[in-house]
PDB file of N, CA and C in Angstrom:
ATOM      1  N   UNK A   1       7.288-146.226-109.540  1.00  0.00           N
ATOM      2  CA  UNK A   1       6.932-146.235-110.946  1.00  0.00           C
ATOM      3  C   UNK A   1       7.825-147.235-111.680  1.00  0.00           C
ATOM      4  N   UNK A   2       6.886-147.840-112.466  1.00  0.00           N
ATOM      5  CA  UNK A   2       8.196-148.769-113.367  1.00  0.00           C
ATOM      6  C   UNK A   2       8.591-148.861-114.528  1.00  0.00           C
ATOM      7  N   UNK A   3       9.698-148.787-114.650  1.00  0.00           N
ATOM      8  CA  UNK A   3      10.401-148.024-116.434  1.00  0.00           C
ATOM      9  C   UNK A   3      10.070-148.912-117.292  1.00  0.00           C
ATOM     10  N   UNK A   4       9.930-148.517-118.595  1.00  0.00           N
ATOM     11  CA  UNK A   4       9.839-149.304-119.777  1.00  0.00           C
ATOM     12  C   UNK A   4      11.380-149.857-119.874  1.00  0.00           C
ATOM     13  N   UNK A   5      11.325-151.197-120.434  1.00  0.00           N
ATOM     14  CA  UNK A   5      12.427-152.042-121.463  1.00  0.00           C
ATOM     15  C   UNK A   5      12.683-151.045-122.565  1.00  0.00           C
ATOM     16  N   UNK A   6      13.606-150.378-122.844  1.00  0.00           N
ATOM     17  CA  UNK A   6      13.419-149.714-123.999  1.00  0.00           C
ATOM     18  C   UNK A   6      14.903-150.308-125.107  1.00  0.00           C
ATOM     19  N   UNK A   7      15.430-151.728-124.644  1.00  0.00           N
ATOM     20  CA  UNK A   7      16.098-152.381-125.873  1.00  0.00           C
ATOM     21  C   UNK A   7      15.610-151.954-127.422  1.00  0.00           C
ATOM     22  N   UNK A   8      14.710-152.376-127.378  1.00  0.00           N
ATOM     23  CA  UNK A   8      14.204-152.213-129.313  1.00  0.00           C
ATOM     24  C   UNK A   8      13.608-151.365-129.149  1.00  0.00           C
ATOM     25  N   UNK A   9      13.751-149.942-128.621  1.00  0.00           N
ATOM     26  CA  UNK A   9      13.293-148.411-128.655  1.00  0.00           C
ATOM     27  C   UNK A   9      14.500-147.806-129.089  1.00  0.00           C
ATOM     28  N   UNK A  10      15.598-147.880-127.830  1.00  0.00           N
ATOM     29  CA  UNK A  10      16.480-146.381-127.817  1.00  0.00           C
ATOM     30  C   UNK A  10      17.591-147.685-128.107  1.00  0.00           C
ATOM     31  N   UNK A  11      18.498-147.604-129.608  1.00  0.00           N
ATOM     32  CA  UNK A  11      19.073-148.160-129.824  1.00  0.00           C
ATOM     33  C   UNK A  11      20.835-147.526-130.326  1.00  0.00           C
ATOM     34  N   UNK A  12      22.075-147.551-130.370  1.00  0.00           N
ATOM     35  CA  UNK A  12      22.731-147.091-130.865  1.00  0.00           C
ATOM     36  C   UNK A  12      22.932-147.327-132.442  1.00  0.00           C
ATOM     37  N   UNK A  13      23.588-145.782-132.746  1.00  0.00           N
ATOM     38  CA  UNK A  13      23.106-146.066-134.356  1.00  0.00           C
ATOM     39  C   UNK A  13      24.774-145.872-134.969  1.00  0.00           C
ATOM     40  N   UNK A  14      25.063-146.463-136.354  1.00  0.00           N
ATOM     41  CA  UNK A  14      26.362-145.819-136.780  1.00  0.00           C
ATOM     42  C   UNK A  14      26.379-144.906-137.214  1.00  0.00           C
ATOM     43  N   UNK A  15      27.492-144.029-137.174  1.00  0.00           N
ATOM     44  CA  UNK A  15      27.229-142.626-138.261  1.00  0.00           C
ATOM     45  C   UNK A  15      28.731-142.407-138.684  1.00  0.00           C
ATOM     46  N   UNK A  16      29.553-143.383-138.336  1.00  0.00           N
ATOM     47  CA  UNK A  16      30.809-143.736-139.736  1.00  0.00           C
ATOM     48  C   UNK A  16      30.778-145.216-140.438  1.00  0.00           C
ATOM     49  N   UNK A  17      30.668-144.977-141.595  1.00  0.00           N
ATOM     50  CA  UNK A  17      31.215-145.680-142.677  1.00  0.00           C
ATOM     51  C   UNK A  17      32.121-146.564-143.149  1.00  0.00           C
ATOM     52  N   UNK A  18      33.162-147.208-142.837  1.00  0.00           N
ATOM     53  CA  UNK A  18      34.164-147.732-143.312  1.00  0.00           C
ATOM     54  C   UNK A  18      34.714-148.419-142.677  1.00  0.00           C
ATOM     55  N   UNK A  19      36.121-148.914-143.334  1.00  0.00           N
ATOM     56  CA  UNK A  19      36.413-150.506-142.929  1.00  0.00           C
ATOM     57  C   UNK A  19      36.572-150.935-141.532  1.00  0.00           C
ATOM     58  N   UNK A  20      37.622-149.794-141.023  1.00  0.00           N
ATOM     59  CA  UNK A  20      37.964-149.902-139.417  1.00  0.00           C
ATOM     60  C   UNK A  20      36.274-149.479-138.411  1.00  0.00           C
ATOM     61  N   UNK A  21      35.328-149.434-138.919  1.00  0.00           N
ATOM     62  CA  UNK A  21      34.492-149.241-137.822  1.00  0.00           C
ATOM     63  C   UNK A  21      33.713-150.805-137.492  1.00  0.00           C
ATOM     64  N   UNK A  22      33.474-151.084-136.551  1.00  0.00           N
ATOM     65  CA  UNK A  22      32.507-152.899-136.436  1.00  0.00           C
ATOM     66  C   UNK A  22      31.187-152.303-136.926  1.00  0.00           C
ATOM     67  N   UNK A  23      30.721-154.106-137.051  1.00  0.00           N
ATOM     68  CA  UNK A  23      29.221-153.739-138.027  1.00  0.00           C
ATOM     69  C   UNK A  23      28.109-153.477-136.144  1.00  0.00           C
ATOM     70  N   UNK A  24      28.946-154.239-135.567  1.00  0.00           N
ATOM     71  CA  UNK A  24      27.963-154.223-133.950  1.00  0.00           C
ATOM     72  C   UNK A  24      28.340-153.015-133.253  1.00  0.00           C
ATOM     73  N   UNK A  25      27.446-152.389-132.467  1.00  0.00           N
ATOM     74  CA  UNK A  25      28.210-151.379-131.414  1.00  0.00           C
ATOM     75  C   UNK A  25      28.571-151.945-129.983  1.00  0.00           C
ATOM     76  N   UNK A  26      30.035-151.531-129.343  1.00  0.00           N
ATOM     77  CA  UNK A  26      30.415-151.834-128.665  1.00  0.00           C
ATOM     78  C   UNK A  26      29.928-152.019-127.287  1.00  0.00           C
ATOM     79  N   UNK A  27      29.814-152.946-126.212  1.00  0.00           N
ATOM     80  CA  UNK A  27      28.923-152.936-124.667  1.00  0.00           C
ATOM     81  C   UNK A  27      30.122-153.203-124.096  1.00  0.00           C
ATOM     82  N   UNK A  28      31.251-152.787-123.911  1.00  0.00           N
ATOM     83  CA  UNK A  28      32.386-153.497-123.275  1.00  0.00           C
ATOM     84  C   UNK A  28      33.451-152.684-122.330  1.00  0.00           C
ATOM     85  N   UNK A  29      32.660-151.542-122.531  1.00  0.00           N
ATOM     86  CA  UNK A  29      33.341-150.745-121.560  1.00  0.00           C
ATOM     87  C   UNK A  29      32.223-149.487-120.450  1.00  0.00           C
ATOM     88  N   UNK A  30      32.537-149.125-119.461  1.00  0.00           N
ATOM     89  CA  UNK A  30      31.930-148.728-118.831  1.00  0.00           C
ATOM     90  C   UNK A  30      30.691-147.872-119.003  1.00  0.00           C
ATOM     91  N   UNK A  31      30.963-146.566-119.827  1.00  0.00           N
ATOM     92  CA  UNK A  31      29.991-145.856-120.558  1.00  0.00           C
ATOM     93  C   UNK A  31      28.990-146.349-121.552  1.00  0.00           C
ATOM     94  N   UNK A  32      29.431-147.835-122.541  1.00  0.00           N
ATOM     95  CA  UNK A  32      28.671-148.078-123.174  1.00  0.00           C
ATOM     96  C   UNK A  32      27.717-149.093-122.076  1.00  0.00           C
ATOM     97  N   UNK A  33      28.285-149.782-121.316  1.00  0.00           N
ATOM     98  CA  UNK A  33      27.655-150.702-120.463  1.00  0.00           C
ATOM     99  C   UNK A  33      26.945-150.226-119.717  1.00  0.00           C
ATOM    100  N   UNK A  34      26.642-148.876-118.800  1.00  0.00           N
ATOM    101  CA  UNK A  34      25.856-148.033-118.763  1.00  0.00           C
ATOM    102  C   UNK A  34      24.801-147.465-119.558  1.00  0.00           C
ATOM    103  N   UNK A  35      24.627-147.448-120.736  1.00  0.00           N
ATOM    104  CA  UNK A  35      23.994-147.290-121.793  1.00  0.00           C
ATOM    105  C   UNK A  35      23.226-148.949-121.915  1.00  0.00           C
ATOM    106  N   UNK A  36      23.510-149.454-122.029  1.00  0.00           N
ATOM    107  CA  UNK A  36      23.312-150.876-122.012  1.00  0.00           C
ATOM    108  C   UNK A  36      21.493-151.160-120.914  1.00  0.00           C
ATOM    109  N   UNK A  37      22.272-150.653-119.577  1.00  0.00           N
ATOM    110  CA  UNK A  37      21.498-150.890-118.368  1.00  0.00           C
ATOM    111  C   UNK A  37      20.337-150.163-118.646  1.00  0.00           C
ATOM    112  N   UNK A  38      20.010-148.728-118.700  1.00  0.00           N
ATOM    113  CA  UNK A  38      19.690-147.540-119.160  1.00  0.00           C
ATOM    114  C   UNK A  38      18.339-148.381-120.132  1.00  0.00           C
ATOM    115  N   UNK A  39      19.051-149.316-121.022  1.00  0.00           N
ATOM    116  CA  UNK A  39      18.027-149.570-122.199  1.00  0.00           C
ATOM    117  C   UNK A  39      17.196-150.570-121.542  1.00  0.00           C
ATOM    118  N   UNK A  40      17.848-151.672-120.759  1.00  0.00           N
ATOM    119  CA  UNK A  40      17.097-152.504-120.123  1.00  0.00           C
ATOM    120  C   UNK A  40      16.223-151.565-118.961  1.00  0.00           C
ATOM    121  N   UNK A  41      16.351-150.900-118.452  1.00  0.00           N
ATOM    122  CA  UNK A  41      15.102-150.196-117.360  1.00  0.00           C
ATOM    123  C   UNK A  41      15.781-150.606-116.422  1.00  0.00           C
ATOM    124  N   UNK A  42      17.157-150.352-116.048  1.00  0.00           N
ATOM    125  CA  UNK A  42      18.071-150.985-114.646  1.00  0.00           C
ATOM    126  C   UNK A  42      18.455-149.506-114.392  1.00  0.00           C
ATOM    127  N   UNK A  43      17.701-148.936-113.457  1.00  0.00           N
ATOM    128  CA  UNK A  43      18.203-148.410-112.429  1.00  0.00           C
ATOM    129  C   UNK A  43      19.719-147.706-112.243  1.00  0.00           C
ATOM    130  N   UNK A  44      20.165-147.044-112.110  1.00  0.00           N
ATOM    131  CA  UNK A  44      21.595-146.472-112.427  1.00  0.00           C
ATOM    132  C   UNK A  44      22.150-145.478-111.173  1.00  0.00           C
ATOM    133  N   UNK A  45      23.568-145.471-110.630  1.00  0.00           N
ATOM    134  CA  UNK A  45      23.906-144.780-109.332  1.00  0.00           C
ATOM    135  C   UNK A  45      23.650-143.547-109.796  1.00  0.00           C
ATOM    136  N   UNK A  46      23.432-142.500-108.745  1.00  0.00           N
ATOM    137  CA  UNK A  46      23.775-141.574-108.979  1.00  0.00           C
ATOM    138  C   UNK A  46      25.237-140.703-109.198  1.00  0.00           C
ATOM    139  N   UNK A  47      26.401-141.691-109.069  1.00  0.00           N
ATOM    140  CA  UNK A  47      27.551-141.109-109.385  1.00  0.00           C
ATOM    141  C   UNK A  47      28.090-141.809-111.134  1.00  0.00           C
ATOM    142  N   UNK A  48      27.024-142.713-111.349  1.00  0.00           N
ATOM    143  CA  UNK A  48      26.529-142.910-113.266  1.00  0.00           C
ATOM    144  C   UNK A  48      26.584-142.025-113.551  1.00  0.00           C
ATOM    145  N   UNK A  49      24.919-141.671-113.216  1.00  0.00           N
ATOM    146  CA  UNK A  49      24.185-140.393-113.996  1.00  0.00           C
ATOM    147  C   UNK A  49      25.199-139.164-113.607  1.00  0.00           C
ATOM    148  N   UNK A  50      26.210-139.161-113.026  1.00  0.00           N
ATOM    149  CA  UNK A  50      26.935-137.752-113.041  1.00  0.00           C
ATOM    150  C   UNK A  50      28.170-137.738-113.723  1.00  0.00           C
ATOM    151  N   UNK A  51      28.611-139.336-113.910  1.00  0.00           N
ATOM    152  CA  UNK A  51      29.899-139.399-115.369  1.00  0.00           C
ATOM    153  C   UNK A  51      29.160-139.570-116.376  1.00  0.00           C
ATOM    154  N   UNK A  52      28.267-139.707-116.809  1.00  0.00           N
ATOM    155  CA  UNK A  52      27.437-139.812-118.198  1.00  0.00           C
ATOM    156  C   UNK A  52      27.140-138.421-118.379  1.00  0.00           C
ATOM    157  N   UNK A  53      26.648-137.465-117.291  1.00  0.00           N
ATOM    158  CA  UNK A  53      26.131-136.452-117.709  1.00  0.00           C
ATOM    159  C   UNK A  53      28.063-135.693-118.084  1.00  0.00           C
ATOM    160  N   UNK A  54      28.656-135.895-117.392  1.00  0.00           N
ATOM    161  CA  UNK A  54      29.719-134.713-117.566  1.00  0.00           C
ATOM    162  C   UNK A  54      30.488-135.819-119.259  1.00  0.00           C
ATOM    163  N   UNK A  55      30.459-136.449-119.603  1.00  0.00           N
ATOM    164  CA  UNK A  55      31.188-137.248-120.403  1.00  0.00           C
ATOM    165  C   UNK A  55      30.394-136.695-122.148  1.00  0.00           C
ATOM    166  N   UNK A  56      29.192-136.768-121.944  1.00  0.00           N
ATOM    167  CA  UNK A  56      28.468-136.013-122.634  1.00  0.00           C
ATOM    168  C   UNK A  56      27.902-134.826-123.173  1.00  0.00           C
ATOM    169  N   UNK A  57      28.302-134.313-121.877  1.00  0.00           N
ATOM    170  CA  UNK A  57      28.026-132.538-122.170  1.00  0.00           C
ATOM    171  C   UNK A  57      28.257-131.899-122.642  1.00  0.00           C
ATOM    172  N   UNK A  58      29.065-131.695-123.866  1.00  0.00           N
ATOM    173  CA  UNK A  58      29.907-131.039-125.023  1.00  0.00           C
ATOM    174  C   UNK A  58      28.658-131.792-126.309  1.00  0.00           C
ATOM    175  N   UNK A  59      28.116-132.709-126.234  1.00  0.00           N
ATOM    176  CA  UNK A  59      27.168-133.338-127.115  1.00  0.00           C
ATOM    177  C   UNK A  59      25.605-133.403-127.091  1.00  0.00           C
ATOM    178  N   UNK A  60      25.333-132.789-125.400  1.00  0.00           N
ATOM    179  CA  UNK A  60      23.572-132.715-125.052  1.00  0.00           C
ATOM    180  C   UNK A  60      23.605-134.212-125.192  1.00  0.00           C
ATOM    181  N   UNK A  61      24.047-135.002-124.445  1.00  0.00           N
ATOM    182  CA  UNK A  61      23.595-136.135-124.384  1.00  0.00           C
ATOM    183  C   UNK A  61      23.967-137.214-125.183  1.00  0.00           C
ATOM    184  N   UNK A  62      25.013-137.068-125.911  1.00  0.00           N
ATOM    185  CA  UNK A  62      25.554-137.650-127.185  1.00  0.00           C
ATOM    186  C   UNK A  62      26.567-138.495-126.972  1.00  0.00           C
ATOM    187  N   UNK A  63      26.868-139.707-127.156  1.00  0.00           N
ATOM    188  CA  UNK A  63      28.707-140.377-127.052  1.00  0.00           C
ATOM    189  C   UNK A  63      28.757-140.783-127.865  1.00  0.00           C
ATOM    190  N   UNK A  64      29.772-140.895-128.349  1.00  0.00           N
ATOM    191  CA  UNK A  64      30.318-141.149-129.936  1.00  0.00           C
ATOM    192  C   UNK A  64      31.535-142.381-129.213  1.00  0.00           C
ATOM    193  N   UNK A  65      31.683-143.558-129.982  1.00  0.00           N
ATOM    194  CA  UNK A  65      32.437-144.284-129.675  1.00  0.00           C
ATOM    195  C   UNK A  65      32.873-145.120-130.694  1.00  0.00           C
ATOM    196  N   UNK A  66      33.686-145.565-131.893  1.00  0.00           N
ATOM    197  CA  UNK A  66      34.141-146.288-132.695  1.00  0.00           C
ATOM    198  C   UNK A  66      33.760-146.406-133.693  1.00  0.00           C
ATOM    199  N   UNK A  67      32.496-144.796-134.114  1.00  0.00           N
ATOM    200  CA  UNK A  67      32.053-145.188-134.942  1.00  0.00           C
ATOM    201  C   UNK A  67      30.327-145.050-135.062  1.00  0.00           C
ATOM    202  N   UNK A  68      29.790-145.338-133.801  1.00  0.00           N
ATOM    203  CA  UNK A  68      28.486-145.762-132.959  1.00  0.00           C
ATOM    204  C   UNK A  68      28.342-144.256-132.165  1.00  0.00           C
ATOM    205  N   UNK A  69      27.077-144.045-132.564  1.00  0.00           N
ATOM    206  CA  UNK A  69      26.390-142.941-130.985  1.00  0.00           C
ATOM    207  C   UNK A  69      25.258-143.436-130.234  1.00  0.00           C
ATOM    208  N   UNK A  70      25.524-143.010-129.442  1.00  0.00           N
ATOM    209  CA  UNK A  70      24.950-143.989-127.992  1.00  0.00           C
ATOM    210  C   UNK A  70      23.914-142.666-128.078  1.00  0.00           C
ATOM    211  N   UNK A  71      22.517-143.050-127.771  1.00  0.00           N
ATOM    212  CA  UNK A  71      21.908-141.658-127.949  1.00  0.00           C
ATOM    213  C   UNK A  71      21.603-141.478-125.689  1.00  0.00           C
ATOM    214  N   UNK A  72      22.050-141.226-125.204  1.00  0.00           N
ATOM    215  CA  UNK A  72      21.760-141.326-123.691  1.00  0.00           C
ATOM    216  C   UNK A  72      20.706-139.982-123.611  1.00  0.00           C
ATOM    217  N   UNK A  73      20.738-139.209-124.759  1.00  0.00           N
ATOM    218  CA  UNK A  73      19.813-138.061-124.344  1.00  0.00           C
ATOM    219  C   UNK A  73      17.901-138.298-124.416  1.00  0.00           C
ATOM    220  N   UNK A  74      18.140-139.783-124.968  1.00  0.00           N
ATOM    221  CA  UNK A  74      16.392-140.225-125.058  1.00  0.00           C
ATOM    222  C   UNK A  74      16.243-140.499-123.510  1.00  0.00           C
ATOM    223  N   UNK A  75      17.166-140.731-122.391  1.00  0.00           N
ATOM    224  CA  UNK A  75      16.746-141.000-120.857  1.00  0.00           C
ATOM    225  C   UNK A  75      16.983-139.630-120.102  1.00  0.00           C
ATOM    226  N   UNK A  76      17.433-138.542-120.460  1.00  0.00           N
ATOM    227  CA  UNK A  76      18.061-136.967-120.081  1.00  0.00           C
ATOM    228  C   UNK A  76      16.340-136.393-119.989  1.00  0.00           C
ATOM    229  N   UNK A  77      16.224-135.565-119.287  1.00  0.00           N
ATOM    230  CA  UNK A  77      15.288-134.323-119.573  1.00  0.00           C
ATOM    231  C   UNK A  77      16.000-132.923-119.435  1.00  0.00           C
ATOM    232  N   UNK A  78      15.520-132.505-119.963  1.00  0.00           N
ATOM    233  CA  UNK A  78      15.703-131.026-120.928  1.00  0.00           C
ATOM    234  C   UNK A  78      15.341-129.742-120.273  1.00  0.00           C
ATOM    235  N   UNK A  79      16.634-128.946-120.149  1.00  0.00           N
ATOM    236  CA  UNK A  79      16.463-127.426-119.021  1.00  0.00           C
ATOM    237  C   UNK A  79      16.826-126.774-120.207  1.00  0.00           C
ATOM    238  N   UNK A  80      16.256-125.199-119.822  1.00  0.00           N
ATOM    239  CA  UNK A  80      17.089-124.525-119.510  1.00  0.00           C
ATOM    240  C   UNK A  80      17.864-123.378-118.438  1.00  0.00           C
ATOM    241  N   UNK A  81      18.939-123.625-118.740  1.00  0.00           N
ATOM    242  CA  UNK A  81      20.272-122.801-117.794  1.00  0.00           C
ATOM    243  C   UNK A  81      20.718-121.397-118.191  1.00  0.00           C
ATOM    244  N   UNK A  82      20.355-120.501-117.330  1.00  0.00           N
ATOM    245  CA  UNK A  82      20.734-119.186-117.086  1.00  0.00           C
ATOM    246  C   UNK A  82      22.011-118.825-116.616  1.00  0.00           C
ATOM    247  N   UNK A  83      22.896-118.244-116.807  1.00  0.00           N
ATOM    248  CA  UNK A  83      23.764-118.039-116.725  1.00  0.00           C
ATOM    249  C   UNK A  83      24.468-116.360-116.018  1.00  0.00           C
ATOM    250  N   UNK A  84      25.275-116.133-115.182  1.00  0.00           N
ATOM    251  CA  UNK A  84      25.629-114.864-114.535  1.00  0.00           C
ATOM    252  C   UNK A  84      26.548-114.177-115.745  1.00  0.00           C
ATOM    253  N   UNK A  85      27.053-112.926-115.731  1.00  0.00           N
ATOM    254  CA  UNK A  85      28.023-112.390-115.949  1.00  0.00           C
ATOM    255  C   UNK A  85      27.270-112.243-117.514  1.00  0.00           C
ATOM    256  N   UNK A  86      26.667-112.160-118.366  1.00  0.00           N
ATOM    257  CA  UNK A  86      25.577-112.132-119.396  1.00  0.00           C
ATOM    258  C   UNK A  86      26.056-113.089-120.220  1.00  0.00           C
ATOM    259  N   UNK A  87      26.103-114.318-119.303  1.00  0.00           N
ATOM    260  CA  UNK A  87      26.549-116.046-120.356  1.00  0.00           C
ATOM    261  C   UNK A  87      25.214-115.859-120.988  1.00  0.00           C
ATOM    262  N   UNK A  88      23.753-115.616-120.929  1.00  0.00           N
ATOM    263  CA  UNK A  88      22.749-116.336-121.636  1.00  0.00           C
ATOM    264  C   UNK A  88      22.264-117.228-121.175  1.00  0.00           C
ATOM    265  N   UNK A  89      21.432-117.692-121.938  1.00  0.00           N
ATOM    266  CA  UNK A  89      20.546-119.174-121.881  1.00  0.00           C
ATOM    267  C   UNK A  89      20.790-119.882-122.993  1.00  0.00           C
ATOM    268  N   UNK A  90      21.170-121.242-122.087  1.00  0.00           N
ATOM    269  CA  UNK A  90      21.502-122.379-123.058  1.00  0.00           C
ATOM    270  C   UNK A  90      20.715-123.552-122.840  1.00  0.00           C
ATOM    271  N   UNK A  91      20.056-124.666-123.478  1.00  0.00           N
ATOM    272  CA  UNK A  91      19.558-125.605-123.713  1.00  0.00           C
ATOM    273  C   UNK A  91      20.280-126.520-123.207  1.00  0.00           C
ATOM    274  N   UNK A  92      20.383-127.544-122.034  1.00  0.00           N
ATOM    275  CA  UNK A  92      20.890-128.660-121.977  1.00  0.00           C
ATOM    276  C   UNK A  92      20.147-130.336-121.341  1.00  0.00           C
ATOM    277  N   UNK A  93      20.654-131.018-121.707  1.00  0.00           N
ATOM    278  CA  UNK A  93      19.850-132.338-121.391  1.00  0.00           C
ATOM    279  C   UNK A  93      20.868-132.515-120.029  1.00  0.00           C
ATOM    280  N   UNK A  94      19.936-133.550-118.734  1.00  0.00           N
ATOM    281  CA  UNK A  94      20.544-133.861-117.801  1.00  0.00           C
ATOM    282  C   UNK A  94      19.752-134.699-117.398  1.00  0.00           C
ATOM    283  N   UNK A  95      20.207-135.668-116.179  1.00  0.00           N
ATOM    284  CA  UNK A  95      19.462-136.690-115.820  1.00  0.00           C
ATOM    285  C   UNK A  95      18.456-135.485-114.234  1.00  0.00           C
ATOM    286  N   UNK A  96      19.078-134.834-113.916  1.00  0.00           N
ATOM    287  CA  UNK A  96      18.685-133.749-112.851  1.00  0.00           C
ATOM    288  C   UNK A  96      19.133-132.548-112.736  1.00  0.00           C
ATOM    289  N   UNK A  97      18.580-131.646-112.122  1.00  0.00           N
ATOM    290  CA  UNK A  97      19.204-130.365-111.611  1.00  0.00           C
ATOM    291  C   UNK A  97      20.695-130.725-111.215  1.00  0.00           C
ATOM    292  N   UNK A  98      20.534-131.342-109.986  1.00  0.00           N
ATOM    293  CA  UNK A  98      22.154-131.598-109.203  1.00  0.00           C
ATOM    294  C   UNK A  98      23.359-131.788-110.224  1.00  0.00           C
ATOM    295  N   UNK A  99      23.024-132.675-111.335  1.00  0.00           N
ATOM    296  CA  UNK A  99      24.112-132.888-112.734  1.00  0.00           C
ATOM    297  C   UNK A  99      24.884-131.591-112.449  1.00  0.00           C
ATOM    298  N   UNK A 100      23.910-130.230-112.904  1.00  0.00           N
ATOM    299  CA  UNK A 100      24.545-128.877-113.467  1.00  0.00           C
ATOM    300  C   UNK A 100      25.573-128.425-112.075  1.00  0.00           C
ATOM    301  N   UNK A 101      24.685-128.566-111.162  1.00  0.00           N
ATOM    302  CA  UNK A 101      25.299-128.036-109.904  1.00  0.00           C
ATOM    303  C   UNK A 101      26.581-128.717-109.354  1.00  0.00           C
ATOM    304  N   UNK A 102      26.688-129.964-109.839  1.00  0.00           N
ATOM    305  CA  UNK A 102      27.614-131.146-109.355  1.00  0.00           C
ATOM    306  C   UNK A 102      29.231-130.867-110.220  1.00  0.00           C
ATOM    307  N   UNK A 103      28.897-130.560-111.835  1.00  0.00           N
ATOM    308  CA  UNK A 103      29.427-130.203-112.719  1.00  0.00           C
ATOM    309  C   UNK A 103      31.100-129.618-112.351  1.00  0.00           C
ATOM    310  N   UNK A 104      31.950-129.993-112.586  1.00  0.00           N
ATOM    311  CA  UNK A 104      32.906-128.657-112.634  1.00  0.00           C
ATOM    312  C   UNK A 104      33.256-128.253-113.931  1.00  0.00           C
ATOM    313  N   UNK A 105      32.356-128.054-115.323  1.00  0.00           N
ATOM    314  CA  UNK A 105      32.343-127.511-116.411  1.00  0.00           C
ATOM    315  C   UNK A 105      31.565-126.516-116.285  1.00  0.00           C
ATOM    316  N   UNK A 106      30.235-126.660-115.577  1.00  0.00           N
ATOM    317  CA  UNK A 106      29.346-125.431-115.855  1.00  0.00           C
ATOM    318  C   UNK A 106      29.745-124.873-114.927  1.00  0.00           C
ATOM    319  N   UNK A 107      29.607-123.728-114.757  1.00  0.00           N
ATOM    320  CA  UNK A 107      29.834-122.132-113.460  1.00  0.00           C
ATOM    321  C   UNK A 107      28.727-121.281-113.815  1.00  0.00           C
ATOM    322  N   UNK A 108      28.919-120.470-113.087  1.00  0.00           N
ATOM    323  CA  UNK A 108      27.931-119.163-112.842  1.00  0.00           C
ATOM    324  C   UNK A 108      26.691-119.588-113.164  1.00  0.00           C
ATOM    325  N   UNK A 109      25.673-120.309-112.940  1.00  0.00           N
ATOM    326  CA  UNK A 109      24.563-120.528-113.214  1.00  0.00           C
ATOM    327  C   UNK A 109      23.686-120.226-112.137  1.00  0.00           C
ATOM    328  N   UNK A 110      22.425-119.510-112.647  1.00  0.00           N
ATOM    329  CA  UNK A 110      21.911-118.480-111.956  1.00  0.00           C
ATOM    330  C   UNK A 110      20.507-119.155-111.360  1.00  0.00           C
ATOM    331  N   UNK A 111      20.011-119.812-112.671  1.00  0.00           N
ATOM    332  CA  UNK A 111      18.233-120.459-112.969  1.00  0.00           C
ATOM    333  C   UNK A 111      18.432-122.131-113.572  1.00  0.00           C
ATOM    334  N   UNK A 112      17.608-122.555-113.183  1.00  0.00           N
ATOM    335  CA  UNK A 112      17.916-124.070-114.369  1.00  0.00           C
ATOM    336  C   UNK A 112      16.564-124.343-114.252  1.00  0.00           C
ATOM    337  N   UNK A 113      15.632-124.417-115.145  1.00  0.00           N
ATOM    338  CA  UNK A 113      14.352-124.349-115.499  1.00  0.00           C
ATOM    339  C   UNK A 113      14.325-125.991-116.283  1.00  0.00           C
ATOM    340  N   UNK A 114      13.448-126.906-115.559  1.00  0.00           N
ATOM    341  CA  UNK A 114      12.852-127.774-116.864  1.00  0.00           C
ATOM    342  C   UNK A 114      12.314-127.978-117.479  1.00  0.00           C
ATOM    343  N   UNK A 115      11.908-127.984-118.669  1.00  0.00           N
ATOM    344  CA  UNK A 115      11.951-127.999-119.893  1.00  0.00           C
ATOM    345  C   UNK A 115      10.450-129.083-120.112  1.00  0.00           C
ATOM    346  N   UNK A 116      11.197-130.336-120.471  1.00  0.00           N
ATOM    347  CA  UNK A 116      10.871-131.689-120.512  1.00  0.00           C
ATOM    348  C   UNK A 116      10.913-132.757-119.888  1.00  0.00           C
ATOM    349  N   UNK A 117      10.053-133.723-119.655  1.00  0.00           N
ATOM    350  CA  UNK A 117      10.780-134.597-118.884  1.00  0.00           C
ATOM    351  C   UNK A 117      11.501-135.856-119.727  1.00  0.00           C
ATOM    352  N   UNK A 118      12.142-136.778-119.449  1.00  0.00           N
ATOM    353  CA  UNK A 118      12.340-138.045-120.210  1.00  0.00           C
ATOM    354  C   UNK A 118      11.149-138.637-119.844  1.00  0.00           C
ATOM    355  N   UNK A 119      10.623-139.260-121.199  1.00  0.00           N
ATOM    356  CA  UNK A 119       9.461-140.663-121.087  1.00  0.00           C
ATOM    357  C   UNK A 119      10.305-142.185-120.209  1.00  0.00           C
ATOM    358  N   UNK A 120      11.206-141.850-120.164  1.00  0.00           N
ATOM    359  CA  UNK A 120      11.805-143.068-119.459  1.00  0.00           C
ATOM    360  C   UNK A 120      12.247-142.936-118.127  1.00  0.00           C
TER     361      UNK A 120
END
C-alpha cells in the first residue's frame, strides 16, 4: 500500500507566544526529524515507532518542543487498554499493539482493543 505525502496535511503548529520561541518549528533533532519523515510518507524503524510512542505517551501522541507541537497522533491509531488490578480503561494512541506491550510505562494490561485506524 502506498502512503500519502502528508507535508501540507499534518503540519506542526505553535501554541507559545513570545519572544524566546522561533517563528519556524524545529527539524534538527531526532524526534522532530522523525516527525519530518512520518510527513513525507518515509517509512519508519520499528525501534522509531517505539521511542516516539514511549516519548509521547504522557500526551496521546503529542511532543511539545520550543514552543511547537508536533501532532504524531494524526499517524497513531487509537485503542483501547484494559487494565488488571481495577486500573480501568483508558484511551491511547499507538503506532501498534506491540508499542503497549514493548512499553516499560504501561503494566498490567489485560485487553488492547482498536479503536481506529490512522488514514496514514
Amino acid at each position: 500500500m502506498e502512503r500519502k505525502t502528508l507535508e501540507a496535511i499534518v503540519e506542526p503548529y505553535q501554541f507559545a507566544f513570545h519572544d524566546n520561541v522561533d517563528n519556524e518549528p524545529h527539524y534538527n533533532t531526532r524526534i522532530t526529524g522523525l516527525f519530518k519523515k512520518l510527513q513525507l510518507g518515509i517509512e519508519i524503524s520499528k525501534e522509531d515507532k517505539q521511542y516516539i510512542f514511549d516519548i509521547t505517551l504522557t500526551n496521546n501522541g503529542v511532543y511539545k518542543l520550543g514552543g511547537w507541537i508536533y501532532p504524531f497522533n494524526e499517524f497513531m491509531n487509537l485503542y483501547w487498554i484494559k487494565y488488571g488490578y481495577g486500573g480501568g480503561i483508558s484511551e491511547r494512541r499507538a503506532f501498534n499493539k506491540t508499542n503497549f506491550r514493548a512499553s516499560y510505562y504501561i503494566t498490567n494490561i489485560i485487553k488492547i482493543i482498536e479503536i481506529q485506524k490512522s488514514n496514514y
